[in-house]
N, C-alpha and C. Protein backbone atom coordinates (compact mmCIF):
# COMPACT_ATOMS: atom_id res chain seq x y z
N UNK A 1 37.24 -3.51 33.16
CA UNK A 1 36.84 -2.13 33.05
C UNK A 1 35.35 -2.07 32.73
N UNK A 2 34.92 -1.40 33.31
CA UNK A 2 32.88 -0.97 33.19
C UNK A 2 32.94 -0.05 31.60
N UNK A 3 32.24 -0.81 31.22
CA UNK A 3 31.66 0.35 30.20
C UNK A 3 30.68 1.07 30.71
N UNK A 4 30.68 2.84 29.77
CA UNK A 4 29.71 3.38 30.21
C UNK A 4 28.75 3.08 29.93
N UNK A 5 27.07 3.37 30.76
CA UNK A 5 26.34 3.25 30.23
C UNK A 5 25.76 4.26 29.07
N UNK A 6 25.11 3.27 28.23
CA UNK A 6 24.23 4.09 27.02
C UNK A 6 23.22 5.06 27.33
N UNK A 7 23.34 6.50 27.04
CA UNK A 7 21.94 7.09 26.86
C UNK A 7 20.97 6.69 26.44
N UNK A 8 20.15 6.44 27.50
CA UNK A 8 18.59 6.15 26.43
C UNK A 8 17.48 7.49 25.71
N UNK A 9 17.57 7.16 24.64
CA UNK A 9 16.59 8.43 24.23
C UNK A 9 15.13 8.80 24.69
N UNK A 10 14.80 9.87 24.06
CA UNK A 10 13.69 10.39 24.82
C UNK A 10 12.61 10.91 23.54
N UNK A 11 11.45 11.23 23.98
CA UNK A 11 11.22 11.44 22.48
C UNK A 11 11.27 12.66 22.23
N UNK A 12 11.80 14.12 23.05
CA UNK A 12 12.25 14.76 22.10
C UNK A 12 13.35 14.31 21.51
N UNK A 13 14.23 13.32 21.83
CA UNK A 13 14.65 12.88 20.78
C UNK A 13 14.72 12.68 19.60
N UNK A 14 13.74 12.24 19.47
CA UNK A 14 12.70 11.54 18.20
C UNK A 14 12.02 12.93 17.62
N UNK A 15 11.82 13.81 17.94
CA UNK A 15 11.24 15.21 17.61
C UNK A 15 11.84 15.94 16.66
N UNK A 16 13.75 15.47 17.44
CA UNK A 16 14.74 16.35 16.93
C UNK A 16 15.29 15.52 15.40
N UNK A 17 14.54 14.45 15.08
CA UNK A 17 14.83 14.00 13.65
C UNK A 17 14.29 14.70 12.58
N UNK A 18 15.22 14.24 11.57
CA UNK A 18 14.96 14.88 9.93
C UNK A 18 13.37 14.09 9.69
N UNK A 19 12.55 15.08 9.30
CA UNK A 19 11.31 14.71 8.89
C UNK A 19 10.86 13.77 7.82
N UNK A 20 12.26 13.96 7.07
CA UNK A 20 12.21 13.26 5.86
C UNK A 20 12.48 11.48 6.03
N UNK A 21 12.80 11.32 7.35
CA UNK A 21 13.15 9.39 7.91
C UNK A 21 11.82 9.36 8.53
N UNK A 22 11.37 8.02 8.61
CA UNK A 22 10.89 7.37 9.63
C UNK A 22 11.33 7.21 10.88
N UNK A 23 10.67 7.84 11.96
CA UNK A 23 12.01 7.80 13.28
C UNK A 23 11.05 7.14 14.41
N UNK A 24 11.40 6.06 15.05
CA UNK A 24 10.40 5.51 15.96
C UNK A 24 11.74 5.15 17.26
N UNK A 25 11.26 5.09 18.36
CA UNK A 25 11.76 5.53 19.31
C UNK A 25 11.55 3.72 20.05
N UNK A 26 12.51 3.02 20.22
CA UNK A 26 12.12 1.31 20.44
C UNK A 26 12.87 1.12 21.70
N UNK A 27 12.68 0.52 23.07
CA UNK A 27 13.80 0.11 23.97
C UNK A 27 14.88 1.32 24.34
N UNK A 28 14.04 2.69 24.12
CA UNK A 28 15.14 3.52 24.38
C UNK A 28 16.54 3.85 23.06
N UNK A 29 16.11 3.35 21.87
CA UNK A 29 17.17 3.95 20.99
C UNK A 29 16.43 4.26 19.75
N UNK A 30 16.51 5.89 19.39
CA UNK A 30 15.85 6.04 17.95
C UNK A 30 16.18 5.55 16.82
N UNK A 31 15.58 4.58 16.05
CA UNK A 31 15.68 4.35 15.15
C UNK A 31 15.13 5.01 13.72
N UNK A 32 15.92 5.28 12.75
CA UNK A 32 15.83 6.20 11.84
C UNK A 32 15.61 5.30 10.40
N UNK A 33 14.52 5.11 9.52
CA UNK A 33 14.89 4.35 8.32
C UNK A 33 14.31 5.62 7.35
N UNK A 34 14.67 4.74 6.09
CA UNK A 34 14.60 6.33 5.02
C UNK A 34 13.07 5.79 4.72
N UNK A 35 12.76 6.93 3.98
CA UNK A 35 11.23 6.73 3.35
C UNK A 35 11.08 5.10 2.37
N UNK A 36 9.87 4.45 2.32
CA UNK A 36 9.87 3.56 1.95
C UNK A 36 10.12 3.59 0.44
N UNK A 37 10.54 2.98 -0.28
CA UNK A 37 10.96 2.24 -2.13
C UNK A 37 9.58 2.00 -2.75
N UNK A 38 9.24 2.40 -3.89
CA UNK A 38 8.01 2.13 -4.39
C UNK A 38 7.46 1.25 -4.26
N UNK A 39 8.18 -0.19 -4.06
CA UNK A 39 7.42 -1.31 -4.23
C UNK A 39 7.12 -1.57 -2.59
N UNK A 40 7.69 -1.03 -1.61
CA UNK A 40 7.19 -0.97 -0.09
C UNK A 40 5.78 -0.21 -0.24
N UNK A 41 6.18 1.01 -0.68
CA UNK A 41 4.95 1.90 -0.30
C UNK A 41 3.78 1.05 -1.33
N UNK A 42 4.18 0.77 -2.61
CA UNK A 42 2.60 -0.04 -3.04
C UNK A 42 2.13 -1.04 -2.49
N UNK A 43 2.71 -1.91 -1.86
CA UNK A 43 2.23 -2.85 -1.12
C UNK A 43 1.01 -2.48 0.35
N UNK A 44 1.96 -1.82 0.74
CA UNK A 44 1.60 -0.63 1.98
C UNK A 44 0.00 -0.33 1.25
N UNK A 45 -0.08 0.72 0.41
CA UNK A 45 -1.16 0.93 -0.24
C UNK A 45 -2.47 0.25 -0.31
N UNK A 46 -1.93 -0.92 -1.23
CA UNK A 46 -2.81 -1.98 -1.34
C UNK A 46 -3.28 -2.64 -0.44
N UNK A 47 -2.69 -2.56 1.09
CA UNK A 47 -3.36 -3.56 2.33
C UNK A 47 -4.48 -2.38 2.55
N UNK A 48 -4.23 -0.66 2.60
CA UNK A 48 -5.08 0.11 2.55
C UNK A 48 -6.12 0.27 2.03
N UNK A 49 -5.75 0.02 0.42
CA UNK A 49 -7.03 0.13 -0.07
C UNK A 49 -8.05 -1.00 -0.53
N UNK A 50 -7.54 -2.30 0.09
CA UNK A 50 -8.40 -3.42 -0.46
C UNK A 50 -9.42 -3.57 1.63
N UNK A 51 -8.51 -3.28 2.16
CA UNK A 51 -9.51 -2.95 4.06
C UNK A 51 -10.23 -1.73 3.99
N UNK A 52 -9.47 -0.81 3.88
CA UNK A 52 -10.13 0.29 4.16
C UNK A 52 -12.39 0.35 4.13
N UNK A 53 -13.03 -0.08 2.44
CA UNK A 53 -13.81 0.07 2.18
C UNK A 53 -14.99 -1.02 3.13
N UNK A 54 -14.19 -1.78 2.80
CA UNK A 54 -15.28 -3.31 3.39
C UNK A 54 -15.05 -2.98 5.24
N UNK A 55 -14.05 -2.40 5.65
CA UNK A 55 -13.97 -2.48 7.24
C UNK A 55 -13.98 -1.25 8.03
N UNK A 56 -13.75 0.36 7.51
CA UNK A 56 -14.21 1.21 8.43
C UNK A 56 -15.07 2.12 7.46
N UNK A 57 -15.48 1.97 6.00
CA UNK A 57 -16.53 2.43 5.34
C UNK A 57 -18.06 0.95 5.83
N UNK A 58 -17.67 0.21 5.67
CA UNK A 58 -18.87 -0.82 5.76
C UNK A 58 -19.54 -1.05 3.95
N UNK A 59 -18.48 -1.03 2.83
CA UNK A 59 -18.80 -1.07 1.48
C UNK A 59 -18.35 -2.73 1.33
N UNK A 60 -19.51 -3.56 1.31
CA UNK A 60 -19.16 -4.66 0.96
C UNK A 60 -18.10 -5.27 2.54
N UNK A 61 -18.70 -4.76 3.27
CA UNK A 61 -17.58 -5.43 4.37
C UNK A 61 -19.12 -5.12 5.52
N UNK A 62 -18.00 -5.33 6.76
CA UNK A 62 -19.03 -5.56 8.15
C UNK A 62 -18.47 -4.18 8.60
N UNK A 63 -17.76 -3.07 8.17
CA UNK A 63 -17.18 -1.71 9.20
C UNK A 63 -16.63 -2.38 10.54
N UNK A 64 -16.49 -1.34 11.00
CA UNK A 64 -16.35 -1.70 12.60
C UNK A 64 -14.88 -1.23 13.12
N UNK A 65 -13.97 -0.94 12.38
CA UNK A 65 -12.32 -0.56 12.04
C UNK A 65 -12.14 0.69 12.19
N UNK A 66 -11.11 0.87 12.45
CA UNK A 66 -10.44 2.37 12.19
C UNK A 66 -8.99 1.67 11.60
N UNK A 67 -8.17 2.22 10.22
CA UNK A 67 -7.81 1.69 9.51
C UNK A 67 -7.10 2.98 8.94
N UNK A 68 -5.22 3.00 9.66
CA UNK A 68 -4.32 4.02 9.56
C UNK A 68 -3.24 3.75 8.90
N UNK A 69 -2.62 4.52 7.75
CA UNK A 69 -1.12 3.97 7.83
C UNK A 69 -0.58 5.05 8.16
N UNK A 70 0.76 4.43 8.02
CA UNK A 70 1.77 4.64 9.43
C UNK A 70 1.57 5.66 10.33
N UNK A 71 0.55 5.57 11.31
CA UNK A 71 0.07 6.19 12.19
C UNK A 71 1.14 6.00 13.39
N UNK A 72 1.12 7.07 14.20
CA UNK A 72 2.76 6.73 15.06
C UNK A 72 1.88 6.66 16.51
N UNK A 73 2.10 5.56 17.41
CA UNK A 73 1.93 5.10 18.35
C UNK A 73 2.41 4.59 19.52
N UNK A 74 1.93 5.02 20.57
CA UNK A 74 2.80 5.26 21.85
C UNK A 74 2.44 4.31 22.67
N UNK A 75 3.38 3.33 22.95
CA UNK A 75 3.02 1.66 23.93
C UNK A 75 3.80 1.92 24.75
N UNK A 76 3.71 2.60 25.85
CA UNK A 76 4.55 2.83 27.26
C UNK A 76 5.79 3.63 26.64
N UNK A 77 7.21 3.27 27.05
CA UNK A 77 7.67 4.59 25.96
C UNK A 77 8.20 4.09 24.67
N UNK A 78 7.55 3.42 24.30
CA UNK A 78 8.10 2.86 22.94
C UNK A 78 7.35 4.03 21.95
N UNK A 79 7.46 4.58 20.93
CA UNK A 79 6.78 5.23 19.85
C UNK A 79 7.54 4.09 18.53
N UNK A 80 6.49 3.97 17.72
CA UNK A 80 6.62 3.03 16.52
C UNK A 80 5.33 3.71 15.43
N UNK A 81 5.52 3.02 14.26
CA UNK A 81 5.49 3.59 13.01
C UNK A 81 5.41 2.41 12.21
N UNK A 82 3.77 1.32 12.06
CA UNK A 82 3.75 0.31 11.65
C UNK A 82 3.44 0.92 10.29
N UNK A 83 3.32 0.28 9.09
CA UNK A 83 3.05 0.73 8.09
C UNK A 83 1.60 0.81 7.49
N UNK A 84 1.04 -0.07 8.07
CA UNK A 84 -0.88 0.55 8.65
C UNK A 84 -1.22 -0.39 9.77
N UNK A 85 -1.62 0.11 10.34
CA UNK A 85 -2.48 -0.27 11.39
C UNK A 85 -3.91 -0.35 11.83
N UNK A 86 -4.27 -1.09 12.67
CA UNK A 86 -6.11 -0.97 12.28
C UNK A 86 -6.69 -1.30 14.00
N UNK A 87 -7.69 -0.92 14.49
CA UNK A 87 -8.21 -0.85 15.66
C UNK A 87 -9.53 -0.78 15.80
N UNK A 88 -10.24 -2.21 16.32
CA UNK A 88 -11.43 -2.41 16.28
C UNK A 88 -12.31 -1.17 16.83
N UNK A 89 -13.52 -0.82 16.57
CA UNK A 89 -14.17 0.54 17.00
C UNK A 89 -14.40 0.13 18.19
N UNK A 90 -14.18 -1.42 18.60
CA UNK A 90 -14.48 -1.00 20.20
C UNK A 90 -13.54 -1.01 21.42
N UNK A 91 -12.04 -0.75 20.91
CA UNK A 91 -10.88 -0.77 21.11
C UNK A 91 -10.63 0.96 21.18
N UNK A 92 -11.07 1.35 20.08
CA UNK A 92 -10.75 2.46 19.98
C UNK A 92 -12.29 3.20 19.28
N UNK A 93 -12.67 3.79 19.93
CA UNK A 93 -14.15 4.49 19.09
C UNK A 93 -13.92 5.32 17.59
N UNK A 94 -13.10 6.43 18.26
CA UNK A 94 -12.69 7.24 17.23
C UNK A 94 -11.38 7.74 17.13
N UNK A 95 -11.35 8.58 15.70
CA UNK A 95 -9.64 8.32 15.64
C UNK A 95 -9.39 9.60 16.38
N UNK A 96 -8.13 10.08 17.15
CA UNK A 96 -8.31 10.84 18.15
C UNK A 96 -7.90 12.10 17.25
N UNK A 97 -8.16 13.60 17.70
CA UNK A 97 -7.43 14.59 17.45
C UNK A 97 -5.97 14.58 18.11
N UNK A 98 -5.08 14.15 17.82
CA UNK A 98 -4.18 14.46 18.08
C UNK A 98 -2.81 14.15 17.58
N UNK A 99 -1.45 13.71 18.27
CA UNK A 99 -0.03 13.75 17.17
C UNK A 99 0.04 11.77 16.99
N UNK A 100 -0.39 11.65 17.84
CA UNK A 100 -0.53 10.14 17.83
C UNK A 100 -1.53 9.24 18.44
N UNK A 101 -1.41 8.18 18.73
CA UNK A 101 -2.30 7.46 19.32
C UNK A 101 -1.83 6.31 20.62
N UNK A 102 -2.34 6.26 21.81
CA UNK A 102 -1.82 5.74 22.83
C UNK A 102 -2.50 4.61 23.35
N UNK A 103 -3.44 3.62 22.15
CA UNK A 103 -4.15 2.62 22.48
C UNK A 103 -3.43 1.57 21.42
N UNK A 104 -3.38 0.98 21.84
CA UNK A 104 -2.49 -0.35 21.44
C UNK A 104 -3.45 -1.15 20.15
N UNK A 105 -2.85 -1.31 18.95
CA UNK A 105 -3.45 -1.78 17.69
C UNK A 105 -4.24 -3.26 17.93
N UNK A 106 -5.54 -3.16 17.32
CA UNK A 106 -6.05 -4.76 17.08
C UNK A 106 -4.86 -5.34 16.14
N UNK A 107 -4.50 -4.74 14.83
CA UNK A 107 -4.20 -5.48 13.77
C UNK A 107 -2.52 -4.65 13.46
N UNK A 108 -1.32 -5.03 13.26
CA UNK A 108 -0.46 -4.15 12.15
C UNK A 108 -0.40 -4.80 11.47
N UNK A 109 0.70 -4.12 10.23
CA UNK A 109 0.78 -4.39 9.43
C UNK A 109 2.37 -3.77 8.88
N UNK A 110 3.18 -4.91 8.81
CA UNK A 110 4.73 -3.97 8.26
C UNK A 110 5.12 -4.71 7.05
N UNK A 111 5.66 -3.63 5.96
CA UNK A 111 6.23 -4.44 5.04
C UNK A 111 7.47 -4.47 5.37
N UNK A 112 7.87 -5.27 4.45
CA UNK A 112 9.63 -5.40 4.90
C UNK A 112 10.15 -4.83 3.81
N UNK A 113 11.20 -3.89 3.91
CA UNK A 113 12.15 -3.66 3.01
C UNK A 113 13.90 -4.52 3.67
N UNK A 114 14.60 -4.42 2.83
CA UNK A 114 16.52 -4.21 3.54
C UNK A 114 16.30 -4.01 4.58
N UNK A 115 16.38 -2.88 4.71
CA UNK A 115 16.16 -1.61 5.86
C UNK A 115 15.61 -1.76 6.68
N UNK A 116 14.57 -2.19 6.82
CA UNK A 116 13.47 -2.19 8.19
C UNK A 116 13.37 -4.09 8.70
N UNK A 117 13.43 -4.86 7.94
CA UNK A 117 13.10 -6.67 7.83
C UNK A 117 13.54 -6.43 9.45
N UNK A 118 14.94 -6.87 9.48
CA UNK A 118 15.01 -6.86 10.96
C UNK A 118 14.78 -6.24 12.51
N UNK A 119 14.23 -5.18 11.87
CA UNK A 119 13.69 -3.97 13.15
C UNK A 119 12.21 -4.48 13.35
N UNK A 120 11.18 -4.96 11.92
CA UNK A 120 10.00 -5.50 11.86
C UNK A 120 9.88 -6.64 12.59
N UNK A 121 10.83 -7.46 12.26
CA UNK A 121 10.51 -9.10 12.56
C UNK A 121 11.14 -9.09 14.05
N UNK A 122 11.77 -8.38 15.09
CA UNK A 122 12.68 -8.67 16.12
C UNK A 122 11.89 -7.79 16.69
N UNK A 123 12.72 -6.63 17.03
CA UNK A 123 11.87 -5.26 18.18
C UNK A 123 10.48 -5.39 18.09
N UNK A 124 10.46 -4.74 16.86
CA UNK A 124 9.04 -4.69 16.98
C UNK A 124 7.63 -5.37 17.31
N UNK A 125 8.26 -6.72 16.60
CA UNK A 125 7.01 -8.07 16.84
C UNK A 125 7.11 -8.30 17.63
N UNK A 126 8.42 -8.50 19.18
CA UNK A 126 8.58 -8.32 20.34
C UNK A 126 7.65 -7.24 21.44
N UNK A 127 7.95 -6.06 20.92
CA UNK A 127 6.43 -5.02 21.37
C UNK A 127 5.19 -5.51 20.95
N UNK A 128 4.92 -5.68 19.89
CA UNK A 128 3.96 -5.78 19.76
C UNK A 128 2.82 -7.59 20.37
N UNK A 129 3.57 -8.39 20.07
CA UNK A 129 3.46 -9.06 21.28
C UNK A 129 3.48 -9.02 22.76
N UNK A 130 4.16 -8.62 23.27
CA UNK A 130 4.10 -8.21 24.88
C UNK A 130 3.15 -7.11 25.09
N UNK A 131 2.42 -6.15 24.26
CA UNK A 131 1.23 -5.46 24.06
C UNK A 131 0.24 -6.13 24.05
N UNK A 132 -0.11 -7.34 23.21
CA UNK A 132 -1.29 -7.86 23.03
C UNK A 132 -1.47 -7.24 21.59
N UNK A 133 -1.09 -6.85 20.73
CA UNK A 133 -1.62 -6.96 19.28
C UNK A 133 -1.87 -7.73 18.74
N UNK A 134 -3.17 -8.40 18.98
CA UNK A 134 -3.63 -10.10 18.02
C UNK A 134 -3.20 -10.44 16.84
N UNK A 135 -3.05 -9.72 15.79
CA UNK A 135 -3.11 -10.39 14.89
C UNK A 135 -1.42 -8.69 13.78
N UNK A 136 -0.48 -9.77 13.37
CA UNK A 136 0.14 -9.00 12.63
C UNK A 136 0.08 -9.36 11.21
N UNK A 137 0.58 -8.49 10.61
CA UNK A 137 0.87 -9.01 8.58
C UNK A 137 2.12 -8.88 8.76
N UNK A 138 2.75 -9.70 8.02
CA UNK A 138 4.03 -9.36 7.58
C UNK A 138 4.36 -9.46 6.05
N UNK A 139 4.13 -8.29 5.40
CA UNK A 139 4.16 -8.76 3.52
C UNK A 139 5.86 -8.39 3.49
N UNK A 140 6.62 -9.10 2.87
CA UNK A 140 7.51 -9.26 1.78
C UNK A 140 7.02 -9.11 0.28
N UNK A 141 7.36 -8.03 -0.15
CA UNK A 141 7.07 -7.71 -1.79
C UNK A 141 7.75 -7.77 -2.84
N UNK A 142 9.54 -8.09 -2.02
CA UNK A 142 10.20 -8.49 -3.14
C UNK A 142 10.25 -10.13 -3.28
N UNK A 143 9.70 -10.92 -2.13
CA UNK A 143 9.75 -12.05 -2.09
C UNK A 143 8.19 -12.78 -2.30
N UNK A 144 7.53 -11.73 -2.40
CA UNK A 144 6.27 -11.89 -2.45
C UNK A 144 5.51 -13.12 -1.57
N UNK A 145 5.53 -12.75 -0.65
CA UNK A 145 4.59 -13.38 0.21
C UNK A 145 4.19 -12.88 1.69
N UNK A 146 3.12 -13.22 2.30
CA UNK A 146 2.63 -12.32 3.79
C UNK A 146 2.19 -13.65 4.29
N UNK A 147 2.95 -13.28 5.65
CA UNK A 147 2.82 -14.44 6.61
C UNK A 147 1.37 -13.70 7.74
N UNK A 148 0.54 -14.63 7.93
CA UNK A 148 -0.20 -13.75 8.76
C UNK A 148 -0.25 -14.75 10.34
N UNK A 149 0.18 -13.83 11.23
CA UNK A 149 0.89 -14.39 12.59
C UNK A 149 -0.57 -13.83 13.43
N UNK A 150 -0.77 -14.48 14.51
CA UNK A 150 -1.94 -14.60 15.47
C UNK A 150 -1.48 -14.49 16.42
N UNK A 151 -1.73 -13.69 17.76
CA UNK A 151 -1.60 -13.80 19.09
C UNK A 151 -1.66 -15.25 19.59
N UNK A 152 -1.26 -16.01 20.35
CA UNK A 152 -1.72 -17.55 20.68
C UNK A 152 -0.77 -17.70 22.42
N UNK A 153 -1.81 -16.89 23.21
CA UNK A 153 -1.36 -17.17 24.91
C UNK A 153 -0.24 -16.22 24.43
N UNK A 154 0.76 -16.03 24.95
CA UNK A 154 1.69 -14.75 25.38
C UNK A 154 2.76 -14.98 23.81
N UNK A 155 2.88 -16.03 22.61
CA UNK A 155 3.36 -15.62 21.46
C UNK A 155 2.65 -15.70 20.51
N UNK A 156 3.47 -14.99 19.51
CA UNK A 156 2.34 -15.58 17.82
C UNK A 156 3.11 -16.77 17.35
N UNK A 157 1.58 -17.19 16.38
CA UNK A 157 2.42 -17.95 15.77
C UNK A 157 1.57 -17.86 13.82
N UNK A 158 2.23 -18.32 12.95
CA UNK A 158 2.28 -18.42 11.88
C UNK A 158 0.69 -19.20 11.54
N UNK A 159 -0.24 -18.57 11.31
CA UNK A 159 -1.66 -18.87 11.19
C UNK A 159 -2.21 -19.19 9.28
N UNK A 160 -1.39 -18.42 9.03
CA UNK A 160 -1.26 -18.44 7.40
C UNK A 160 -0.41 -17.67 6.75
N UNK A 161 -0.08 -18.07 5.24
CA UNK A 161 0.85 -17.54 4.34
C UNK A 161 0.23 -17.22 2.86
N UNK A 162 0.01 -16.19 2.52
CA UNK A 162 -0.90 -16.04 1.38
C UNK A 162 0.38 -15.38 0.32
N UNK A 163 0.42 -16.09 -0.74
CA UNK A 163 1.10 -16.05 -2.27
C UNK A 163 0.81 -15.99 -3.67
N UNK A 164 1.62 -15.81 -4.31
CA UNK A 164 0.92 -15.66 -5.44
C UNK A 164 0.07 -15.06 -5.60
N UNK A 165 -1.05 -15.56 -6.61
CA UNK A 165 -2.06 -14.49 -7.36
C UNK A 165 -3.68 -14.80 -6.96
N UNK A 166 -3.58 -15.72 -6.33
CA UNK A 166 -4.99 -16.24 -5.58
C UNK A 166 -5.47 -15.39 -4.08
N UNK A 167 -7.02 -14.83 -4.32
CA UNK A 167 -7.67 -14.22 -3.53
C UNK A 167 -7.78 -14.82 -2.17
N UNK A 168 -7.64 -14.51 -0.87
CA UNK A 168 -7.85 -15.31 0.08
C UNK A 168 -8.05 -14.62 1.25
N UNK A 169 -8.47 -14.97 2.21
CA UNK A 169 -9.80 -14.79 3.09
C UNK A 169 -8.34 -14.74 4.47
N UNK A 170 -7.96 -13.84 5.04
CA UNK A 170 -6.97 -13.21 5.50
C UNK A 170 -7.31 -12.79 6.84
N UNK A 171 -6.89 -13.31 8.45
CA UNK A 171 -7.54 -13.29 9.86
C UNK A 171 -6.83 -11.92 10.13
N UNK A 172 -7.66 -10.69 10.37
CA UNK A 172 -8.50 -11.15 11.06
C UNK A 172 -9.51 -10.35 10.24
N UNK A 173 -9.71 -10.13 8.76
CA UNK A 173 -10.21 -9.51 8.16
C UNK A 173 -11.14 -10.92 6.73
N UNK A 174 -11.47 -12.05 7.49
CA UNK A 174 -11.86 -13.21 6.92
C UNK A 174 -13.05 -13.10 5.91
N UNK A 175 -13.79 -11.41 6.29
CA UNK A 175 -15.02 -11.41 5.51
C UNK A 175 -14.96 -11.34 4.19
N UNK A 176 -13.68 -10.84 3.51
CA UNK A 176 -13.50 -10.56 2.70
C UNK A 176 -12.67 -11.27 1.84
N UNK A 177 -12.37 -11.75 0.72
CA UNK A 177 -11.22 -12.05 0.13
C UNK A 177 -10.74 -10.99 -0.20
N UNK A 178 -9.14 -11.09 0.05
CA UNK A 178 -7.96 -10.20 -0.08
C UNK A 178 -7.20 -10.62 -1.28
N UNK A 179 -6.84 -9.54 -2.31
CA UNK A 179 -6.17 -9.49 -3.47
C UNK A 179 -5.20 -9.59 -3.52
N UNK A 180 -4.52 -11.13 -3.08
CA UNK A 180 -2.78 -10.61 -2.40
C UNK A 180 -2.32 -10.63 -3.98
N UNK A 181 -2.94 -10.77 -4.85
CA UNK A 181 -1.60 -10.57 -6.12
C UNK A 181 -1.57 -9.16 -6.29
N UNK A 182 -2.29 -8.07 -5.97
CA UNK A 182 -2.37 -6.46 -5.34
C UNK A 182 -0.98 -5.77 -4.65
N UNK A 183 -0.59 -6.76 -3.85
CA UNK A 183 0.08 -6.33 -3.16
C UNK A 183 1.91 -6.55 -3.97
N UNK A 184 1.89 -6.98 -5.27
CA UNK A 184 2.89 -6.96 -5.77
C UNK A 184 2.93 -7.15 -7.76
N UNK A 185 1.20 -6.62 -8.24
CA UNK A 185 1.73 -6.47 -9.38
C UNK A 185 2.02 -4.61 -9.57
N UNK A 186 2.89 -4.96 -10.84
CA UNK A 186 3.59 -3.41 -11.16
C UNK A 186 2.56 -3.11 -12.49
């Protein structure tokens, strides 16, 4: 016997969600996660506010960035919802007026909660690879550690792992030392 086929969604689909989820639209099925847990969103934070100054202010950094979180972005019909994202100024000049953005990220960045780990590490790093997004983060904050994965020919691969409480110099943002013990004291 044939099964039927699945509806694939659309993004009014994705329109017609509760405002209050994260709703990103992957391979044709909306996916819905709840708002992030404090210790997601501080982590989240902290990749924000230790880039932000040194890479699209130019304070103690080289500028040159545009530097979003969870900015929602449209890669053919995928819509996704990294938890910041960043796009060299010559990738992207300026940040656009509008509901999203339809140029494909230099840099993401996802934390993992329960909830999201496997939508992050599978679908998504899947898109975002077959896009060309050079360089991803992946922080774990209850496990405390960020793997930082590199484009390398058509996969990534595992370029570094920054832990603990030691400052370290983080691709593709090397100018700077990064505060990874930031990203998980309370």
């Amino acid at each position: 016997m044939n099964e039927p086929a699945l509806r694939r969604h659309t993004y009014e689909d994705l329109l017609a969600c509760p405002p209050e989820v994260v709703s990103e639209l992957i391979e044709g099925v909306v996916y819905q996660s709840p708002r992030p847990a404090v210790l997601h969103a501080q982590a989240a934070s902290v990749v924000g506010a230790e880039l932000l100054p040194p890479f699209k202010s130019g304070k103690g950094g080289p500028g040159g960035w545009i530097i979003l979180d969870e900015p929602e972005i449209h890669l053919g019909a995928n819509v996704i919802v990294p938890d910041v994202a960043g796009w060299r100024r010559t990738t992207l000049a300026e940040v656009p007026d509008a509901p999203f953005i339809s140029v494909r990220p230099d840099w993401v960045c996802e934390v993992s909660s329960p909830s999201t780990r496997a939508l992050d590490r599978g679908k998504k790093l899947d898109i975002y690879q077959r896009e060309g997004v050079s360089h991803v983060w992946l922080v774990e904050p209850l496990e405390r550690f960020l793997e930082i994965l590199e484009l390398d020919g058509a996969t990534y691969r595992i370029v570094d792992r920054a832990e603990g409480t030691t400052a370290k110099r983080l691709r593709p943002f090397e100018a700077i030392e990064f505060d990874v013990a930031a990203l998980w004291e309370r």
